[in-house]
PDB file of N, CA and C in Angstrom:
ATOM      1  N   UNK A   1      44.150 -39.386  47.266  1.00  0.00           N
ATOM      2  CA  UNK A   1      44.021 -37.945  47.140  1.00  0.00           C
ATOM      3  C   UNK A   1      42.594 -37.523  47.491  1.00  0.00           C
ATOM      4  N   UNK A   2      42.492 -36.579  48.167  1.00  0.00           N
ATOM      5  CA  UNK A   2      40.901 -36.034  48.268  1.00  0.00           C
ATOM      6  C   UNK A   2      40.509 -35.248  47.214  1.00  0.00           C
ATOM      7  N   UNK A   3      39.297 -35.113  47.608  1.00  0.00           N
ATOM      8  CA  UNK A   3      38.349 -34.321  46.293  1.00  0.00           C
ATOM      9  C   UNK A   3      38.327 -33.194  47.188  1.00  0.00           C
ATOM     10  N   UNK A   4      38.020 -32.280  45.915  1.00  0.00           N
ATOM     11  CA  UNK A   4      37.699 -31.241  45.734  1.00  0.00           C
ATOM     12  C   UNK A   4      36.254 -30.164  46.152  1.00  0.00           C
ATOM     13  N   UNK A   5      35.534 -29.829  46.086  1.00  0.00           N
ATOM     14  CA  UNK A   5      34.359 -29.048  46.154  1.00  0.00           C
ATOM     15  C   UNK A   5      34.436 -27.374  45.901  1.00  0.00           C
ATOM     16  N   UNK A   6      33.658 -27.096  44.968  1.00  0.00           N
ATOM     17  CA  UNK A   6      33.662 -25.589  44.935  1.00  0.00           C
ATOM     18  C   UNK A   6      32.563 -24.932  45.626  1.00  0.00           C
ATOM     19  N   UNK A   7      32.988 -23.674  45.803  1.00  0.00           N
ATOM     20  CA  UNK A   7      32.151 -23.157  46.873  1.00  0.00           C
ATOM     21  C   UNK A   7      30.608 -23.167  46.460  1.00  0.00           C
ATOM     22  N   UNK A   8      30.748 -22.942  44.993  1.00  0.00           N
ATOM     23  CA  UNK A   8      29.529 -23.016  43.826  1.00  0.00           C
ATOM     24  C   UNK A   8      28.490 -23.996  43.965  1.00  0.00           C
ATOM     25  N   UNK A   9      29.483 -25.171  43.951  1.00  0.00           N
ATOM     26  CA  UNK A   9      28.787 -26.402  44.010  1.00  0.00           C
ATOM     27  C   UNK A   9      28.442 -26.714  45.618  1.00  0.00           C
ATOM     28  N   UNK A  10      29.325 -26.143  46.075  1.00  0.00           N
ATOM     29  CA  UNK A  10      28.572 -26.234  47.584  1.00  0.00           C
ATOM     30  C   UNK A  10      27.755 -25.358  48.317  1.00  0.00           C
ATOM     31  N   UNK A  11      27.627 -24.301  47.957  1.00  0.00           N
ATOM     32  CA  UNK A  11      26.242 -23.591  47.836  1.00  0.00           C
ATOM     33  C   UNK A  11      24.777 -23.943  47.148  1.00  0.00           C
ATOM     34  N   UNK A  12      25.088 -24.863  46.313  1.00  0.00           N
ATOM     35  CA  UNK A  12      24.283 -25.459  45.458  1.00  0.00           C
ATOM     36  C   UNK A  12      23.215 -26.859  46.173  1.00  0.00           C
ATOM     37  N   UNK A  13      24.590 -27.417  46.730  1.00  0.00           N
ATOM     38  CA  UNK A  13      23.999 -28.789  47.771  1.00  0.00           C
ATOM     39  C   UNK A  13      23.648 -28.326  49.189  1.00  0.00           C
ATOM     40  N   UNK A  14      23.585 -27.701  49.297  1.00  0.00           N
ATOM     41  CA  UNK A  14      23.529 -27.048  50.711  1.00  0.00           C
ATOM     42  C   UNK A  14      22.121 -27.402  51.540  1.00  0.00           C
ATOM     43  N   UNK A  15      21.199 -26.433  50.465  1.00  0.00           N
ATOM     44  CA  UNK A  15      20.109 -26.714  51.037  1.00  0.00           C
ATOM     45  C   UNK A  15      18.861 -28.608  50.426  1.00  0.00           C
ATOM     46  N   UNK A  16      19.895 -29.112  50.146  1.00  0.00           N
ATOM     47  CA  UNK A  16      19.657 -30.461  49.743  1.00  0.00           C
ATOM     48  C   UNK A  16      19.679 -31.618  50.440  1.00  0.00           C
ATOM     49  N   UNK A  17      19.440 -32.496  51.047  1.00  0.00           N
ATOM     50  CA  UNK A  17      19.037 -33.639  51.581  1.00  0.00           C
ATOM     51  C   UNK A  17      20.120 -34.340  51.764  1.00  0.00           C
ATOM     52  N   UNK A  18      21.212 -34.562  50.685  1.00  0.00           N
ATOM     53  CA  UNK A  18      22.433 -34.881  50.758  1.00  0.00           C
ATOM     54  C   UNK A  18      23.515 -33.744  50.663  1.00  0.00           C
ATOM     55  N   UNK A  19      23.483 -32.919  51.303  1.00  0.00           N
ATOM     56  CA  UNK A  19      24.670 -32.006  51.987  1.00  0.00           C
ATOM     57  C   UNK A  19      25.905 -32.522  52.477  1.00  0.00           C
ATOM     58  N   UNK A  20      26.346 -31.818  52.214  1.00  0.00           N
ATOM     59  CA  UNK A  20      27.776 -32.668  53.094  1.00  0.00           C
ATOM     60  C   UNK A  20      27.612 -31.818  54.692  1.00  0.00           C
ATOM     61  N   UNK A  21      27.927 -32.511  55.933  1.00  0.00           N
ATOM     62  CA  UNK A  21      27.878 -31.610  57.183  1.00  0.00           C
ATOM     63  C   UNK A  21      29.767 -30.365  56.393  1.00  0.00           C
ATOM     64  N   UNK A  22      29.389 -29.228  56.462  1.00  0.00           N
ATOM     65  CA  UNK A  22      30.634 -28.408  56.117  1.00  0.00           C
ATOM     66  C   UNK A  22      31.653 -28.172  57.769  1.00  0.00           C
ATOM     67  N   UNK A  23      32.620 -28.976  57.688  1.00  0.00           N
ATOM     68  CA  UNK A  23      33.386 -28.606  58.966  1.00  0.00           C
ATOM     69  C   UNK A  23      34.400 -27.100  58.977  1.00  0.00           C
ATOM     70  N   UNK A  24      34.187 -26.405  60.224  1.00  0.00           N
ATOM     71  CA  UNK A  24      35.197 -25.106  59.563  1.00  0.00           C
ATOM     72  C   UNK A  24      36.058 -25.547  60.258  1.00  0.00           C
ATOM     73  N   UNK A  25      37.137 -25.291  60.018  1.00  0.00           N
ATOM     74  CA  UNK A  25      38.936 -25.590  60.676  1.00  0.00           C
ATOM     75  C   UNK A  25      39.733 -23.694  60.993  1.00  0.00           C
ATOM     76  N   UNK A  26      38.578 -22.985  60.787  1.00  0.00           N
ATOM     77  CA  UNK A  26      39.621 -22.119  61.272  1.00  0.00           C
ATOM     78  C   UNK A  26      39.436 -21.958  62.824  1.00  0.00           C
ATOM     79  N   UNK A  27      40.499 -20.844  63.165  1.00  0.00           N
ATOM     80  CA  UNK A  27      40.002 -20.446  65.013  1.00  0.00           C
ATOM     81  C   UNK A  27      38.997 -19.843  64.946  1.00  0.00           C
ATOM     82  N   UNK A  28      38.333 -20.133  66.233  1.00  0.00           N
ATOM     83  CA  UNK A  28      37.513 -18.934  66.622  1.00  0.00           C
ATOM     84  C   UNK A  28      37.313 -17.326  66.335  1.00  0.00           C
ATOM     85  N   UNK A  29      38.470 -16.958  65.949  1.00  0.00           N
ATOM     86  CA  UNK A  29      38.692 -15.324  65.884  1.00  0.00           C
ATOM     87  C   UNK A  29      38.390 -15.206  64.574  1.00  0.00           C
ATOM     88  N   UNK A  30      38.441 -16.045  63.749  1.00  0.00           N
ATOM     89  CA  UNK A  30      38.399 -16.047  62.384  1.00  0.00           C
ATOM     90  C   UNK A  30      36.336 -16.459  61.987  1.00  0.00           C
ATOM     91  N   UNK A  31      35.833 -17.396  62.578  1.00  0.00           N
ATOM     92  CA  UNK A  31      34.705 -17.440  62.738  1.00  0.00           C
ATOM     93  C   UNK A  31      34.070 -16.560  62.802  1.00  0.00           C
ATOM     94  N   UNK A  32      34.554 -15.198  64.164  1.00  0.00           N
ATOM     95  CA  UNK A  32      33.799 -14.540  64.559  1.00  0.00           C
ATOM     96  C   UNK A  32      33.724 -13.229  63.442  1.00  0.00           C
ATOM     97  N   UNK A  33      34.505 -13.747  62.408  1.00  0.00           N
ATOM     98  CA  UNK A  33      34.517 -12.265  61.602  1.00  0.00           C
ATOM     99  C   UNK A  33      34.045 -12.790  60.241  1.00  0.00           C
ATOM    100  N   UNK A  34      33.683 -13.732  59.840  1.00  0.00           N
ATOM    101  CA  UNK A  34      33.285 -14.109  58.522  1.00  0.00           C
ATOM    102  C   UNK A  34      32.855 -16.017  59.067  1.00  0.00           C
ATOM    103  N   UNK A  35      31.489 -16.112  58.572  1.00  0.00           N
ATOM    104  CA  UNK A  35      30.711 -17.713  59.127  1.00  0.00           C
ATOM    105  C   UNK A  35      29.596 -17.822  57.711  1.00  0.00           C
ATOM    106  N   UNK A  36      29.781 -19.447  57.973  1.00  0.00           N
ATOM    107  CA  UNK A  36      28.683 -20.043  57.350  1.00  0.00           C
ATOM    108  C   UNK A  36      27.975 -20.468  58.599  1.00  0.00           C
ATOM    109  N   UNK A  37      26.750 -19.953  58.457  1.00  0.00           N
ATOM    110  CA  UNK A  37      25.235 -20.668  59.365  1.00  0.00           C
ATOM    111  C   UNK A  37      25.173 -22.256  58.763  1.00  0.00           C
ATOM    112  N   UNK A  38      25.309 -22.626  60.317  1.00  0.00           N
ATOM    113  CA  UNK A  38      25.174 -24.095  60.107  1.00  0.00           C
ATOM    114  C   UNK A  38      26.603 -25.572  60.002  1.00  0.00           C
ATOM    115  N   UNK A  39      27.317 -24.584  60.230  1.00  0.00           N
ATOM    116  CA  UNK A  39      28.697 -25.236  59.992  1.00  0.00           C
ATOM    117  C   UNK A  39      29.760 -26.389  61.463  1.00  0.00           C
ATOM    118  N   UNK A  40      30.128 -26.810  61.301  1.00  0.00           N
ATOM    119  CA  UNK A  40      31.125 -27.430  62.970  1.00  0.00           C
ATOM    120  C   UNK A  40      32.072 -26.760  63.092  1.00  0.00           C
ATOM    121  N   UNK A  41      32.056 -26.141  63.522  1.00  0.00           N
ATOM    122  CA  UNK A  41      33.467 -25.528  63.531  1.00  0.00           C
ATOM    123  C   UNK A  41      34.252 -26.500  64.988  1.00  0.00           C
ATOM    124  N   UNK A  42      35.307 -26.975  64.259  1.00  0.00           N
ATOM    125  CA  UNK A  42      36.523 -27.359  65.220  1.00  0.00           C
ATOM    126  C   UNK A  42      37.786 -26.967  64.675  1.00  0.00           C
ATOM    127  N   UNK A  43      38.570 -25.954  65.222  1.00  0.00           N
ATOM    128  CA  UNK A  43      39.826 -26.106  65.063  1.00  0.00           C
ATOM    129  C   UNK A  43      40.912 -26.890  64.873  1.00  0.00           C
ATOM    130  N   UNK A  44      41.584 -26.259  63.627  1.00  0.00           N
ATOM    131  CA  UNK A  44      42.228 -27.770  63.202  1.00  0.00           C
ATOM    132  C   UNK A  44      43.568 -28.351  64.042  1.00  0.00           C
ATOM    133  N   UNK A  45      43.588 -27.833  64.859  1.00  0.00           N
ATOM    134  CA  UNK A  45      44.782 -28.019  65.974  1.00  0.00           C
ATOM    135  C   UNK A  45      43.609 -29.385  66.470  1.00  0.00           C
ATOM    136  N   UNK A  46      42.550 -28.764  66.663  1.00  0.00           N
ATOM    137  CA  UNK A  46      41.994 -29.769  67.730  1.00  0.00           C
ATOM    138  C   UNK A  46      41.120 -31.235  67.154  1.00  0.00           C
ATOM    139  N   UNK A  47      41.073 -31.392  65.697  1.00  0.00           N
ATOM    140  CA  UNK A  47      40.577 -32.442  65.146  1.00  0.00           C
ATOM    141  C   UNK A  47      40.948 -34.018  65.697  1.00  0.00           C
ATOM    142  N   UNK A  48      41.875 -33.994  65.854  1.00  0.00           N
ATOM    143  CA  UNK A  48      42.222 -35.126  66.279  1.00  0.00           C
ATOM    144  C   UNK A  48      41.852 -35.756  67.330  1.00  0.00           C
ATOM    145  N   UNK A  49      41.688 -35.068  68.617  1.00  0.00           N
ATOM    146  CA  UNK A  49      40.997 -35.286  69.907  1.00  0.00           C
ATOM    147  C   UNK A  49      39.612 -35.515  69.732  1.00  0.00           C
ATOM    148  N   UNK A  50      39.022 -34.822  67.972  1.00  0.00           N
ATOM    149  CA  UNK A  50      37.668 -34.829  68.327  1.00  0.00           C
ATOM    150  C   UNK A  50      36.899 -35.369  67.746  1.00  0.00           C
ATOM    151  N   UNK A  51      38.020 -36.507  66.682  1.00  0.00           N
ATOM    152  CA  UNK A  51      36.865 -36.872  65.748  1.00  0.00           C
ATOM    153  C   UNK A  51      35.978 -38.136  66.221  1.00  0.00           C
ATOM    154  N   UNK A  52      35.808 -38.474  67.357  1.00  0.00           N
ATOM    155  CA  UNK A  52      34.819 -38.990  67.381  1.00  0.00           C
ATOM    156  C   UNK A  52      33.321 -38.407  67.765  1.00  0.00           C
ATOM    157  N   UNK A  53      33.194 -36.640  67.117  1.00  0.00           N
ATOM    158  CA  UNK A  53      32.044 -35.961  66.881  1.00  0.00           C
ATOM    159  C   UNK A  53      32.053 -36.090  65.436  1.00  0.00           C
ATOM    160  N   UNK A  54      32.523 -36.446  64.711  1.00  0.00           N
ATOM    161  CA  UNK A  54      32.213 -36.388  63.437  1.00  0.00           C
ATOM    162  C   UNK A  54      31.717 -37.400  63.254  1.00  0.00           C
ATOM    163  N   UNK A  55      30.539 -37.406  61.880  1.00  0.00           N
ATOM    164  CA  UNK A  55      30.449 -38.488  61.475  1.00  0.00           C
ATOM    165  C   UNK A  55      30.729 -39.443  60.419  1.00  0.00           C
ATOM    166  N   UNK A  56      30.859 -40.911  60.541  1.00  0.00           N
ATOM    167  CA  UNK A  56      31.364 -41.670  59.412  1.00  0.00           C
ATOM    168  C   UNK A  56      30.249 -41.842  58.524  1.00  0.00           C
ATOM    169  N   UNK A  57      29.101 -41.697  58.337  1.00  0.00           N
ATOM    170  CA  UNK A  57      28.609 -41.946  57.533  1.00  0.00           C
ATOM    171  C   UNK A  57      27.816 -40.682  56.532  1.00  0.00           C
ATOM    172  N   UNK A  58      28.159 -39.568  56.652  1.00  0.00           N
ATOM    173  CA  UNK A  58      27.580 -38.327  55.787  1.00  0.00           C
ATOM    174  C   UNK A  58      29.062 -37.816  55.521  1.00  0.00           C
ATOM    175  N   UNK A  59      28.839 -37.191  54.519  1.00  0.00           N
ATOM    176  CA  UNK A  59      29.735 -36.336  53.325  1.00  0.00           C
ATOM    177  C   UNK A  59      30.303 -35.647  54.458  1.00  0.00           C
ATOM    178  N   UNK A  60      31.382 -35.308  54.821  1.00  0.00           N
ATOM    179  CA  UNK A  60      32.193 -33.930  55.283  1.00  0.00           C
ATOM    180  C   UNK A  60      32.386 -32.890  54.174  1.00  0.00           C
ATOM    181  N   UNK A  61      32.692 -31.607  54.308  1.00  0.00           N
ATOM    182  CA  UNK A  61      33.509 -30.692  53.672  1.00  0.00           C
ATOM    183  C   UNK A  61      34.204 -30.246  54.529  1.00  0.00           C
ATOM    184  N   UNK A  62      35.094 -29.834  54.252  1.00  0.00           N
ATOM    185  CA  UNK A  62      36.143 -29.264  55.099  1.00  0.00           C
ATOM    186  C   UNK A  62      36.802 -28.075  54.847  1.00  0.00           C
ATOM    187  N   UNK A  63      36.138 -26.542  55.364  1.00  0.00           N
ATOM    188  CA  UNK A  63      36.749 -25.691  54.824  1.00  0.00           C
ATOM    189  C   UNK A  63      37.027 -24.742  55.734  1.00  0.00           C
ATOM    190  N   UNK A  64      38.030 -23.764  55.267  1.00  0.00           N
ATOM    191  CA  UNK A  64      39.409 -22.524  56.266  1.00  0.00           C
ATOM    192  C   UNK A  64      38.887 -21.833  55.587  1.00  0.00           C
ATOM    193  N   UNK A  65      40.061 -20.947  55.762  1.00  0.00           N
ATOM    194  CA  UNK A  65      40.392 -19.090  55.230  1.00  0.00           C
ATOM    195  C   UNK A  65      40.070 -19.279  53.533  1.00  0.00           C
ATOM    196  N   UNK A  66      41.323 -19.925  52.911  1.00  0.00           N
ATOM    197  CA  UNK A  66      41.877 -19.697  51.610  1.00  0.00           C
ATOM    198  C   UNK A  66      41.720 -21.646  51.255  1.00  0.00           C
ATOM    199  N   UNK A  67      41.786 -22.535  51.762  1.00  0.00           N
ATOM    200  CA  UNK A  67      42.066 -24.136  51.638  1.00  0.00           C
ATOM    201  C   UNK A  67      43.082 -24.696  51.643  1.00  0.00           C
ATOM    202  N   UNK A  68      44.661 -23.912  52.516  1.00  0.00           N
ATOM    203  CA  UNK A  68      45.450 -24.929  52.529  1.00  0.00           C
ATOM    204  C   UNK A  68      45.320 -25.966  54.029  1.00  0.00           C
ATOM    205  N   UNK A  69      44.795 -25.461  55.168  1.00  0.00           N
ATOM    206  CA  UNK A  69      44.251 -25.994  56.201  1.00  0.00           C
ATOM    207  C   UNK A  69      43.624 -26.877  55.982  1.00  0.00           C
ATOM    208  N   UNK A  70      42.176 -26.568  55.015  1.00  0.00           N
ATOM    209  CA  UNK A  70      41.441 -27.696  54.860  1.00  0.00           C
ATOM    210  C   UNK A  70      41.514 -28.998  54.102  1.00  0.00           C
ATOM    211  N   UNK A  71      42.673 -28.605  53.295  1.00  0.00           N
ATOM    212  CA  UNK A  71      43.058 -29.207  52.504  1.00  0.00           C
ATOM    213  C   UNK A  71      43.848 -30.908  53.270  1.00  0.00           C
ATOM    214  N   UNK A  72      44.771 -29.928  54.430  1.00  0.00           N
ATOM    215  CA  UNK A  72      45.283 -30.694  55.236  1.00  0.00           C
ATOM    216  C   UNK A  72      44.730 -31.533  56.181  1.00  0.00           C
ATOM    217  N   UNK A  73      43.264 -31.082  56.573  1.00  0.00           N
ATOM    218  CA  UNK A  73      42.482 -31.819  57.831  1.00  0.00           C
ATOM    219  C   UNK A  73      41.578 -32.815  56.762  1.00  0.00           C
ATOM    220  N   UNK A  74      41.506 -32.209  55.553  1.00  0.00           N
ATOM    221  CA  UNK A  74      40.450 -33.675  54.860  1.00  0.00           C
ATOM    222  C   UNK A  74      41.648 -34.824  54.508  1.00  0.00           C
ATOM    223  N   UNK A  75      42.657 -34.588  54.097  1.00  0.00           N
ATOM    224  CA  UNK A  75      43.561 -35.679  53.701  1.00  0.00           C
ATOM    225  C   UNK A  75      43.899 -36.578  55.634  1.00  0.00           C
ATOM    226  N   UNK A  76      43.802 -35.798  56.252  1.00  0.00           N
ATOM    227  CA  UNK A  76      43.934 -36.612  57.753  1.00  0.00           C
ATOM    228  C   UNK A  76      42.730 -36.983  58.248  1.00  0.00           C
ATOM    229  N   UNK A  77      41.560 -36.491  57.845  1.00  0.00           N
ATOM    230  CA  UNK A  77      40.704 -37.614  57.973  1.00  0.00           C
ATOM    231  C   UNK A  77      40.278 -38.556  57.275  1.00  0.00           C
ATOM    232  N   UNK A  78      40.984 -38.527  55.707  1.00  0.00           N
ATOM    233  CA  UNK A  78      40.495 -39.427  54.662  1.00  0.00           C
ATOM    234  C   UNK A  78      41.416 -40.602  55.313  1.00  0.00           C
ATOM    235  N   UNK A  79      42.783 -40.438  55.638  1.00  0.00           N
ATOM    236  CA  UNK A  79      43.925 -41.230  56.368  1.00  0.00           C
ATOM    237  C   UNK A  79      43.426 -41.939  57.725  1.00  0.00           C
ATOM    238  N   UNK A  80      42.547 -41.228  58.416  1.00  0.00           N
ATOM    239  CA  UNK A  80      41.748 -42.236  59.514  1.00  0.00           C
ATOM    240  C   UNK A  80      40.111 -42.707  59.226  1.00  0.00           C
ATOM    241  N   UNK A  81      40.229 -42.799  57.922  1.00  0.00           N
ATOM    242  CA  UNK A  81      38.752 -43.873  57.863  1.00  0.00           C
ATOM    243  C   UNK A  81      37.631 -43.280  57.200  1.00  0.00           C
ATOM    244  N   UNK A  82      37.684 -41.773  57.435  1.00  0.00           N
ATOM    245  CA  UNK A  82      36.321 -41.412  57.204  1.00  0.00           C
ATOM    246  C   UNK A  82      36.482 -41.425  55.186  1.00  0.00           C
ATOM    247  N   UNK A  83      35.582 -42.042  54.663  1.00  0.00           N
ATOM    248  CA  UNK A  83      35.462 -42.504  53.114  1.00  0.00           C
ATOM    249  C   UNK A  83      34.887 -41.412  52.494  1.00  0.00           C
ATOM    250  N   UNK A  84      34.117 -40.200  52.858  1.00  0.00           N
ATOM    251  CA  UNK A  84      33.982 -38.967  51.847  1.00  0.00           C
ATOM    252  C   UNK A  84      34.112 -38.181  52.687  1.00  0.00           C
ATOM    253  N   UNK A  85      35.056 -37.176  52.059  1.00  0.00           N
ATOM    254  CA  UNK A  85      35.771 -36.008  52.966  1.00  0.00           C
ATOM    255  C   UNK A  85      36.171 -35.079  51.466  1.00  0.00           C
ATOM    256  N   UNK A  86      35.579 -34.212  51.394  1.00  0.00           N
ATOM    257  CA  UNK A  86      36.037 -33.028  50.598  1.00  0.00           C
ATOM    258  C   UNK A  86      36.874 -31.701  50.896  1.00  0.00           C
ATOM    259  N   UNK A  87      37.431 -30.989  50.561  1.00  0.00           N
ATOM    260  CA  UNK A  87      38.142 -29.813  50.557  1.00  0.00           C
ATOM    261  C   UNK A  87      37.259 -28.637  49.762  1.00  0.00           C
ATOM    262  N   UNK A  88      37.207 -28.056  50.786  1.00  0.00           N
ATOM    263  CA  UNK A  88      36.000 -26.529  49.836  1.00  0.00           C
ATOM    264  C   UNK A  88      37.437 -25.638  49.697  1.00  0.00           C
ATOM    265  N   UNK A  89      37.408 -25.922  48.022  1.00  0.00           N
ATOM    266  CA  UNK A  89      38.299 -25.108  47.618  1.00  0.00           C
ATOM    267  C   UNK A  89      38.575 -23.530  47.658  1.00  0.00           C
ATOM    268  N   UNK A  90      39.131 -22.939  48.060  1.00  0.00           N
ATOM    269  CA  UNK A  90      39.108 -21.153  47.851  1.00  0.00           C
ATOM    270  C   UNK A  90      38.122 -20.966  49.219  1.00  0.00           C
ATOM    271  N   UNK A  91      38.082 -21.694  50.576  1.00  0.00           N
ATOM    272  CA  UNK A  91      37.922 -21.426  51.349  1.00  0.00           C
ATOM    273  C   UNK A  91      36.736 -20.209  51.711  1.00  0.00           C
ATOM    274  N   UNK A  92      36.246 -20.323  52.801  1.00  0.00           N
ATOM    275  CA  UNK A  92      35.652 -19.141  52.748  1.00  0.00           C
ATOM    276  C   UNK A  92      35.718 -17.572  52.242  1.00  0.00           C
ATOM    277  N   UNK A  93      37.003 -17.154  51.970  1.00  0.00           N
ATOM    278  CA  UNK A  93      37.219 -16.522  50.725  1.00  0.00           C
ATOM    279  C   UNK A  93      36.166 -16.281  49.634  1.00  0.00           C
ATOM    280  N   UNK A  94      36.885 -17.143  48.747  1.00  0.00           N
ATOM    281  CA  UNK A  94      36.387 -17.752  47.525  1.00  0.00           C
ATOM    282  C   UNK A  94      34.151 -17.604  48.264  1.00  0.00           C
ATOM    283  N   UNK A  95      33.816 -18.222  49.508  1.00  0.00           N
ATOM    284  CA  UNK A  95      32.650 -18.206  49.974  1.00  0.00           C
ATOM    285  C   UNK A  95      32.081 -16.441  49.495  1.00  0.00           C
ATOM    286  N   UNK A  96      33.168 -15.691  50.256  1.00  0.00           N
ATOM    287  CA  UNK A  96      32.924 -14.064  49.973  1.00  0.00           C
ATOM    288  C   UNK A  96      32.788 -13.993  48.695  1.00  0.00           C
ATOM    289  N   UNK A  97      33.318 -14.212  47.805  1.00  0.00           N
ATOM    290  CA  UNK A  97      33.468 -13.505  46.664  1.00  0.00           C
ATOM    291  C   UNK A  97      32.662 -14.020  45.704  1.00  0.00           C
ATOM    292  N   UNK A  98      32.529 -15.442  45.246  1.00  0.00           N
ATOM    293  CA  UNK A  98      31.443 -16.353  44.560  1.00  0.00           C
ATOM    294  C   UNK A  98      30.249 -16.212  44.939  1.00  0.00           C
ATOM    295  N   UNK A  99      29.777 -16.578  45.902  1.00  0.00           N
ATOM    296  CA  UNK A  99      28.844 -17.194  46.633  1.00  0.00           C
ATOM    297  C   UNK A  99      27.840 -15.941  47.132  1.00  0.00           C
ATOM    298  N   UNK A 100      28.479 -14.985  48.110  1.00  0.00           N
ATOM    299  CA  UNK A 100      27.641 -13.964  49.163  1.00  0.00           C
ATOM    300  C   UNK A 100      28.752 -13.012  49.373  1.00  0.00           C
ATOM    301  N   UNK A 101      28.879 -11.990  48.878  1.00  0.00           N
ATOM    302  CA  UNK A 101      29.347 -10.829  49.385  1.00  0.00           C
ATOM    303  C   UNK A 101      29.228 -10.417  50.846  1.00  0.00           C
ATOM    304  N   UNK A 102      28.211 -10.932  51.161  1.00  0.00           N
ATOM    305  CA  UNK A 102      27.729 -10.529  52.604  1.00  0.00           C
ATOM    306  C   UNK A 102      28.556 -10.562  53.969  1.00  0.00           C
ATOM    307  N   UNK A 103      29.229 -11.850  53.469  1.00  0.00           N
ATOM    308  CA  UNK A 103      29.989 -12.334  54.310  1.00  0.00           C
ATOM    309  C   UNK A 103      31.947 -12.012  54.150  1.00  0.00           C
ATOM    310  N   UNK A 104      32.034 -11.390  55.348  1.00  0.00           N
ATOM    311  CA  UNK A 104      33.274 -10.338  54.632  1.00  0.00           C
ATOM    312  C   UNK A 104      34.200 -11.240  54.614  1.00  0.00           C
ATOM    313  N   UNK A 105      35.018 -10.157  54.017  1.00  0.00           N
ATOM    314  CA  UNK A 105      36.522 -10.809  53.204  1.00  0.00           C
ATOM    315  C   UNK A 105      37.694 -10.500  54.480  1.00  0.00           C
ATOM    316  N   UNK A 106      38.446 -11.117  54.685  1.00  0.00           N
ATOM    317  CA  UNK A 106      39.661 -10.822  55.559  1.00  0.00           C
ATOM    318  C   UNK A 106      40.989 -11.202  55.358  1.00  0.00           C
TER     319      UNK A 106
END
C-alpha cells in the first residue's frame, strides 16, 4: 500500500533538503489554471513511457486535482520499483484551501 502525505506536511518539507521531488499527474489545462512552482509535471496517461525521468533514489509525491489519479500513479510506480512514492492527499485542492489560497480552486 502507499503512503500518504498531507498537503500540510508537504508544505512543511518543501523547502527542506529532503523534499520529496512533487510529481503533478494532471493535464496541462489543469496546470495552467492552478500550479505548484517547482513541480514535474507528467501526465498520468504518459508515466509509463517516462519513467525513466524520474528518479529512484529521492522521495516522489505524487499529486492531481482531488488524489484519486495520484493515488493511482504512486501505487504504479511503487509496483515498478521506485521504494518511496507518496500520494499528496486532497490533491491540489486540499493545496488551495490548507496551504495558499492563492492558488485557485477548480
Amino acid at each position: 500500500m502507499v503512503g500518504q502525505i498531507t498537503v500540510t506536511e508537504l508544505a512543511r518539507r518543501l523547502p527542506t533538503p529532503d523534499a520529496p521531488l512533487v510529481v503533478d499527474v494532471r493535464e496541462p489545462w489543469e496546470i495552467e489554471i492552478a500550479r505548484l512552482p517547482g513541480t514535474m509535471n507528467i501526465p498520468m496517461s504518459e508515466i509509463p513511457q517516462r519513467l525513466a525521468e524520474l528518479p529512484r533514489d529521492r522521495e516522489i509525491a505524487v499529486l492531481c486535482h482531488v488524489g484519486g489519479r495520484s493515488l493511482r500513479v504512486a501505487g504504479f510506480l511503487a509496483a515498478q520499483g521506485f521504494n518511496t512514492v507518496v500520494n499528496v492527499a486532497g490533491g491540489i485542492h486540499a493545496w488551495s484551501v490548507e496551504v495558499d489560497p492563492g492558488v485557485p480552486v477548480y
